[in-house]
N, C-alpha and C. Protein backbone atom coordinates (compact mmCIF):
# COMPACT_ATOMS: atom_id res chain seq x y z
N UNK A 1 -81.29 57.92 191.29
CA UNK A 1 -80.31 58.02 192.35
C UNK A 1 -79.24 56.94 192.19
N UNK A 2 -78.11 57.17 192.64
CA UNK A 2 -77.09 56.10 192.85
C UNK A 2 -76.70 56.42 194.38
N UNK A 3 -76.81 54.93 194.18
CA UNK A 3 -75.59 54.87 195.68
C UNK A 3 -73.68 54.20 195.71
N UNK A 4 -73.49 54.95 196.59
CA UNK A 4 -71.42 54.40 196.18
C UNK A 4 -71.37 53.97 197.72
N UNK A 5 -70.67 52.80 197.76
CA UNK A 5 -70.45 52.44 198.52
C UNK A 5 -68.41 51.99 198.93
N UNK A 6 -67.92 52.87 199.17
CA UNK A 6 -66.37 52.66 199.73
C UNK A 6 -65.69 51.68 200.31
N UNK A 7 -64.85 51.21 200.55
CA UNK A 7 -64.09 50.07 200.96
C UNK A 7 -62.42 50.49 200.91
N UNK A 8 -62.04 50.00 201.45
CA UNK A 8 -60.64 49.68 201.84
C UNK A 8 -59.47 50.93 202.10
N UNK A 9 -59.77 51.85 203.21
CA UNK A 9 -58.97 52.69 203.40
C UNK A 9 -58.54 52.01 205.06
N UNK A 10 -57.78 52.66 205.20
CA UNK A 10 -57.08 52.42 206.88
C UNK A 10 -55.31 53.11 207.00
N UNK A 11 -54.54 52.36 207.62
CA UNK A 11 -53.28 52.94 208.37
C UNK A 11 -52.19 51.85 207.64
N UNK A 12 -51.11 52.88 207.38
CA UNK A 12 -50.39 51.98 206.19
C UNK A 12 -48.78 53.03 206.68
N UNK A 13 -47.94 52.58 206.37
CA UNK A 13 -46.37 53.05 206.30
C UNK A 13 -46.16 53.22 204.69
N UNK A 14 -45.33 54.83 205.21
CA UNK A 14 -44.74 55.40 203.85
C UNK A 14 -44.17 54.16 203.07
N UNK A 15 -44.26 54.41 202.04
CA UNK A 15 -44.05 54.09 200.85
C UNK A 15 -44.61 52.49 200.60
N UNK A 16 -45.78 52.15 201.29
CA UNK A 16 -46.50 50.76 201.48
C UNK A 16 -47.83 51.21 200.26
N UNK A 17 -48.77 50.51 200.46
CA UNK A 17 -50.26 50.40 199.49
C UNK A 17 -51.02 50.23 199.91
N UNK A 18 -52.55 50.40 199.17
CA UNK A 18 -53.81 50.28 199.75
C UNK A 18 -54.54 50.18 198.40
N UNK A 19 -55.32 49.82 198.43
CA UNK A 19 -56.34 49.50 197.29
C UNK A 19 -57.77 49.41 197.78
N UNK A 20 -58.72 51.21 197.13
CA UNK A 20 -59.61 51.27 197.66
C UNK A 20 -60.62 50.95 196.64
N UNK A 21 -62.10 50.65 197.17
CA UNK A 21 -63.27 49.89 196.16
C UNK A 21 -64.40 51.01 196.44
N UNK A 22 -65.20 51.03 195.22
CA UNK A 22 -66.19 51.88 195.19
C UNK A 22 -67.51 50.87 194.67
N UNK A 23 -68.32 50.61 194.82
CA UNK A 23 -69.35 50.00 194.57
C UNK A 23 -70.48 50.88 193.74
N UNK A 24 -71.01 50.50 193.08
CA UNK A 24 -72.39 51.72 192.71
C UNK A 24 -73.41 50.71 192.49
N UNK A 25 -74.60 51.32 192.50
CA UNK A 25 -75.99 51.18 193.27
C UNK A 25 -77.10 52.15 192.61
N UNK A 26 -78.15 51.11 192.20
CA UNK A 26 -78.96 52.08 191.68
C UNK A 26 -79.29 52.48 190.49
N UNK A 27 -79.12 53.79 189.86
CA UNK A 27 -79.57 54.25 188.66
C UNK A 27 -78.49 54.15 187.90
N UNK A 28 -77.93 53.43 187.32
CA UNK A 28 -76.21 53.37 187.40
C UNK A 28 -75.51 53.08 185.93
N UNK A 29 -77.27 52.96 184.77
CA UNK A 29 -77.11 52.81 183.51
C UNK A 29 -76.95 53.50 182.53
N UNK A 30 -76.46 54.84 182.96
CA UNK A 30 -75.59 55.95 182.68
C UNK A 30 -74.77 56.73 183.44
N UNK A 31 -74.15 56.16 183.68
CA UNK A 31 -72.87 56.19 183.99
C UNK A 31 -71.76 57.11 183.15
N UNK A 32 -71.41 58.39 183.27
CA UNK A 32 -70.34 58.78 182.47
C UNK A 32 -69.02 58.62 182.56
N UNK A 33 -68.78 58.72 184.12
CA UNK A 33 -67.12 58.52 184.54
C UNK A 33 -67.43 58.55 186.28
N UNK A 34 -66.56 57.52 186.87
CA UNK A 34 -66.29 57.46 187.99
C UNK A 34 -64.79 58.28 188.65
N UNK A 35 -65.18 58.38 189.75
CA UNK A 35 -63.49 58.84 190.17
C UNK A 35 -63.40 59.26 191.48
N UNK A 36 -62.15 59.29 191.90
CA UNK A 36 -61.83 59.60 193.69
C UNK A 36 -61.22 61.15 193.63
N UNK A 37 -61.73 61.44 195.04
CA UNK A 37 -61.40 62.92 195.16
C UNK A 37 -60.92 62.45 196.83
N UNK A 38 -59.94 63.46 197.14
CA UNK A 38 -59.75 63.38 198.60
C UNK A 38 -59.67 64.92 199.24
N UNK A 39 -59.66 64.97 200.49
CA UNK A 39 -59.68 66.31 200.73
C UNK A 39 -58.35 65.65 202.70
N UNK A 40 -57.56 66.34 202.69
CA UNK A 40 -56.82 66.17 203.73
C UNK A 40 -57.05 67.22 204.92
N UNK A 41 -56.62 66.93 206.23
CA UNK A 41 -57.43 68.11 207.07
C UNK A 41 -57.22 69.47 207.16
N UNK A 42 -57.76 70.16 207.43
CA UNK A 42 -57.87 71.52 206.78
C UNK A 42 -57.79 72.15 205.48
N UNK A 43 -57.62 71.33 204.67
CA UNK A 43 -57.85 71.72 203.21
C UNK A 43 -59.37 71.41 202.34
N UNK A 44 -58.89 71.64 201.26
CA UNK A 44 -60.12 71.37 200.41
C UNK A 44 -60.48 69.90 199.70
N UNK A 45 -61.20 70.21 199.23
CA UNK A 45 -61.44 68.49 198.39
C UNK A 45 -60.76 68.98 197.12
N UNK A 46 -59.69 68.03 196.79
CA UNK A 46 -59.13 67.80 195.53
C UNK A 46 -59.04 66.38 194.17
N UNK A 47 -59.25 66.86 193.44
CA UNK A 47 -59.39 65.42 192.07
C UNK A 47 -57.93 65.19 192.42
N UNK A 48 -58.25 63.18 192.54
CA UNK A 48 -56.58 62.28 192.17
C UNK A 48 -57.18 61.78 191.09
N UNK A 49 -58.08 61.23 190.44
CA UNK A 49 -58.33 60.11 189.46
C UNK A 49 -59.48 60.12 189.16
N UNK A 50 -59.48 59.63 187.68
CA UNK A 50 -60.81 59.42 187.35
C UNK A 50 -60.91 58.25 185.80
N UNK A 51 -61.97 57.68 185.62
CA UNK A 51 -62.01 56.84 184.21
C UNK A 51 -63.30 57.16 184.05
N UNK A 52 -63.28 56.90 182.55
CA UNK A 52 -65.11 56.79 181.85
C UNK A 52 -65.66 55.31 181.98
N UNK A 53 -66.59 55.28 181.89
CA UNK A 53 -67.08 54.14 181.93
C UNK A 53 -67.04 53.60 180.60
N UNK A 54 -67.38 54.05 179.77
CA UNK A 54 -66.74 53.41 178.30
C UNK A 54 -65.75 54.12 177.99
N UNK A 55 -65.32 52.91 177.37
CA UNK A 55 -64.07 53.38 176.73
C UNK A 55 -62.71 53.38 178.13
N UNK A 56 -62.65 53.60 179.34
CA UNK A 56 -61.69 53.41 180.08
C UNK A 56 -60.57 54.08 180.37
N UNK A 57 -60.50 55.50 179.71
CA UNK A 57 -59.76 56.30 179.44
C UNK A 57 -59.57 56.62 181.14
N UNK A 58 -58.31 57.09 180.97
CA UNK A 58 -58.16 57.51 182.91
C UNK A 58 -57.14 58.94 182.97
N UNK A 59 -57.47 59.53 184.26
CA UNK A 59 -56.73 61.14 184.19
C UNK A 59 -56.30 60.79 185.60
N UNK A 60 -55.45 61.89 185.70
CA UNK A 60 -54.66 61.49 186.85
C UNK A 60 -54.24 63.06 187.82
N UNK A 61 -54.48 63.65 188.86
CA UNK A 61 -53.71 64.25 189.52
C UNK A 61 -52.02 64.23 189.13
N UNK A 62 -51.50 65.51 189.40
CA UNK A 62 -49.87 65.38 188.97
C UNK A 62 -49.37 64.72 190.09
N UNK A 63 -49.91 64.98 190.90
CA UNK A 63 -49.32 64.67 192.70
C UNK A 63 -49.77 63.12 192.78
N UNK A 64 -50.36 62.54 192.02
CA UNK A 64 -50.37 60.83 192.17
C UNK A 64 -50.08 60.00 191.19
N UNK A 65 -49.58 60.55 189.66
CA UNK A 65 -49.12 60.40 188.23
C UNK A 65 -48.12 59.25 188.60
N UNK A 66 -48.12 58.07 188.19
CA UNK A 66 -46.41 57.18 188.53
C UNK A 66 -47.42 56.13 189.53
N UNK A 67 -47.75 56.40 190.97
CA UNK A 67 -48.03 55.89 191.96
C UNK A 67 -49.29 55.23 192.24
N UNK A 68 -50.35 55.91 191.54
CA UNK A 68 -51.82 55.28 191.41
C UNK A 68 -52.53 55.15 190.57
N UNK A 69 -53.05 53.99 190.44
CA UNK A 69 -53.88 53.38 189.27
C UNK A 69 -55.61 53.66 189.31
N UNK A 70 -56.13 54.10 188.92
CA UNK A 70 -57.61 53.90 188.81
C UNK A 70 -57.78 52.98 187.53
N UNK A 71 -58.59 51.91 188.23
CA UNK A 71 -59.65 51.10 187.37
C UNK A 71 -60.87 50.78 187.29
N UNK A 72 -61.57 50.25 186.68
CA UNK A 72 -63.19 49.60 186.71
C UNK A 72 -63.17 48.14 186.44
N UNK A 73 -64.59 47.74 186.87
CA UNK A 73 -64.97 46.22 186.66
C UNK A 73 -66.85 46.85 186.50
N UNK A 74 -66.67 46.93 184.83
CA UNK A 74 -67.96 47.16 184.57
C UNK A 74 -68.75 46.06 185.17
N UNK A 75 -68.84 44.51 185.06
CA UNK A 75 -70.13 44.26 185.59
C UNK A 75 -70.15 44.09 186.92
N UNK A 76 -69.03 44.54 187.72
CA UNK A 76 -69.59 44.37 189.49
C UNK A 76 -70.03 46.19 189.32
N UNK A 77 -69.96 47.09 189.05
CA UNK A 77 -70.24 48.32 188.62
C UNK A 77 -69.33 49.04 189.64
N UNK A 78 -68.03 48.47 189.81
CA UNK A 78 -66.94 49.15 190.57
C UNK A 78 -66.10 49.86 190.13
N UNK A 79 -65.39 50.61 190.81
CA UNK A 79 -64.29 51.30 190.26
C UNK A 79 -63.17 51.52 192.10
N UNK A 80 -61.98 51.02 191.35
CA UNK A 80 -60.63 51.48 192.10
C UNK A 80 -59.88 51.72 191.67
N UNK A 81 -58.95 52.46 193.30
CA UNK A 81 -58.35 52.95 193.35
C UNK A 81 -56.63 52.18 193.70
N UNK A 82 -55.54 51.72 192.98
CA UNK A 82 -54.73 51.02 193.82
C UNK A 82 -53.36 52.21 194.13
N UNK A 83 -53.29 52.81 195.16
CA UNK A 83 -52.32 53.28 195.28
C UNK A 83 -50.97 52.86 195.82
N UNK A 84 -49.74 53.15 195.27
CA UNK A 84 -48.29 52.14 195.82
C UNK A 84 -47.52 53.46 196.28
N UNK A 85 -46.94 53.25 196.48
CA UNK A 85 -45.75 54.15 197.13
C UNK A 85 -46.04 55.41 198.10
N UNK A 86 -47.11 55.24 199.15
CA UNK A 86 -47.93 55.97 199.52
C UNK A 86 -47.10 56.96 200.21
N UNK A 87 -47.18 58.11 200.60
CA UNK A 87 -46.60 59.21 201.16
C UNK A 87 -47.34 59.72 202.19
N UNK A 88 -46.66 60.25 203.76
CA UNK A 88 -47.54 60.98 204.46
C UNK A 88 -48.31 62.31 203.56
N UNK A 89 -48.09 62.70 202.98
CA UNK A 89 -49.02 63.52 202.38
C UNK A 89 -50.49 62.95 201.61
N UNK A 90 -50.82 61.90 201.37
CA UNK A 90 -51.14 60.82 201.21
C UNK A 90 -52.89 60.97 201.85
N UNK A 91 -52.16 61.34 203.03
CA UNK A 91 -53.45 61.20 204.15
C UNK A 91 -54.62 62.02 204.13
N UNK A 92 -55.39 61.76 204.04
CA UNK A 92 -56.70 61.86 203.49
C UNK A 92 -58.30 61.46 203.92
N UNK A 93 -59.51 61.74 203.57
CA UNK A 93 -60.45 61.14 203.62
C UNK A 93 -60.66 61.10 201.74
N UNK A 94 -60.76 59.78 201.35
CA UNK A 94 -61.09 59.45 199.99
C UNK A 94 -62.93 59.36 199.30
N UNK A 95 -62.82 60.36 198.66
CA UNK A 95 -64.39 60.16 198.24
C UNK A 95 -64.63 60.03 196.59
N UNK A 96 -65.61 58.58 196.70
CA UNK A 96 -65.22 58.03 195.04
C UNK A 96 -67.06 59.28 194.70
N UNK A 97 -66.84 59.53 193.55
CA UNK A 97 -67.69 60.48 192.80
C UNK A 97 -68.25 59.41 191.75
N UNK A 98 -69.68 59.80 191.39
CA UNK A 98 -69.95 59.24 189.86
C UNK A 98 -70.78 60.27 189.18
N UNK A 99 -70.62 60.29 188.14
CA UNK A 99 -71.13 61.45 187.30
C UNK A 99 -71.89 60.83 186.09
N UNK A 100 -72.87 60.87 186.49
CA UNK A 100 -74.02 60.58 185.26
C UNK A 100 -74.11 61.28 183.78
N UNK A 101 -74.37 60.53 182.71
CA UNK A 101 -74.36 61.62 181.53
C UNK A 101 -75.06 63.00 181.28
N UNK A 102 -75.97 62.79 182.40
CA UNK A 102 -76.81 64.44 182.52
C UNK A 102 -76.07 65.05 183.60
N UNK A 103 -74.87 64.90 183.78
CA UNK A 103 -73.77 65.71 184.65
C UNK A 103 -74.27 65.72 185.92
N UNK A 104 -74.99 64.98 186.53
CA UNK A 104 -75.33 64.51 187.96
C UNK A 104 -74.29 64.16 189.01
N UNK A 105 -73.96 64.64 189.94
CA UNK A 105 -72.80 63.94 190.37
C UNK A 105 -73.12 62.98 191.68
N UNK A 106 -73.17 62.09 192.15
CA UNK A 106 -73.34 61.30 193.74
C UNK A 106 -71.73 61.17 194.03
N UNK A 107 -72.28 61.69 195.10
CA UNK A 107 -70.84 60.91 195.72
C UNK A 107 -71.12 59.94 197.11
N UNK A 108 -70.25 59.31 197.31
CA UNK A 108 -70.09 58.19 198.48
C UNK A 108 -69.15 59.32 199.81
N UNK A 109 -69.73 58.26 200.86
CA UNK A 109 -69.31 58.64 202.27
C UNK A 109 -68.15 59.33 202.39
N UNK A 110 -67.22 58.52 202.16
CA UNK A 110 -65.61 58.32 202.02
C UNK A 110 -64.65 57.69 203.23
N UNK A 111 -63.04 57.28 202.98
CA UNK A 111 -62.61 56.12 203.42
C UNK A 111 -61.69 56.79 203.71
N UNK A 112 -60.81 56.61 204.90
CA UNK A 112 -60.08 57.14 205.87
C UNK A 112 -58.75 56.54 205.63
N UNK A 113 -57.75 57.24 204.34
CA UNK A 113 -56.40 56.70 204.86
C UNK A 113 -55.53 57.85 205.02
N UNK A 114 -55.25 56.88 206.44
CA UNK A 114 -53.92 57.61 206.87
C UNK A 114 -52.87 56.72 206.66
N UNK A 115 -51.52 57.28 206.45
CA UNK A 115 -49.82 57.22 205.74
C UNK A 115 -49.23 57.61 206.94
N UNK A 116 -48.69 56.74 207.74
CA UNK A 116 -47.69 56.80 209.01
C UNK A 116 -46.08 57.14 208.34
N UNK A 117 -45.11 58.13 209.15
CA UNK A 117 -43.59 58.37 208.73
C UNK A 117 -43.07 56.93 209.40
């Protein structure tokens, strides 16, 4: 099992930042790739980002390409998210995913940002 533990979403003005943290927990020594998904209200859950755990390679949503960074800190076993130029469209519940090499996926709670006009 893994556990993810979220951090740093809240209430921010267009075109301001936030920088969210994912923690992992647990079985966590295969590790294939971490990454955030958000889903906004009434819609679906959609991929913004993602990296491997080796190697560091990162993919990106078109709709956040330019504006947000995903990174890691292999030995705190984190991965974030720093987003800049945030947009009311923006707004979201953020859920970081981890995907084990036997294609396992956990995901965490998720973190509440809202993007004020």
């Amino acid at each position: 099992q893994v556990q993810l533990v979220e951090s740093g979403g809240g209430l921010v003005q267009s075109g301001g930042s936030l920088r969210l943290s994912c923690a992992a927990s647990g079985s966590i020594s295969s590790i294939g790739d971490m990454g955030w998904y958000r889903q906004a209200p009434g819609k679906g859950r959609e991929f913004v980002a993602s990296i491997l755990w080796t190697g560091g390679s990162t993919y990106y949503a078109d709709s956040v390409k330019g504006r947000f960074t995903v990174s890691r800190d292999n030995a705190k076993n984190t991965v974030y998210l720093q987003m800049n130029s945030l947009k009311v469209e923006d707004t979201a519940v953020y859920y970081c995913k981890v995907r084990r090499l036997d294609n396992v996926d956990f995901w965490g709670k998720g973190t509440l940002v809202t993007v004020s006009s």
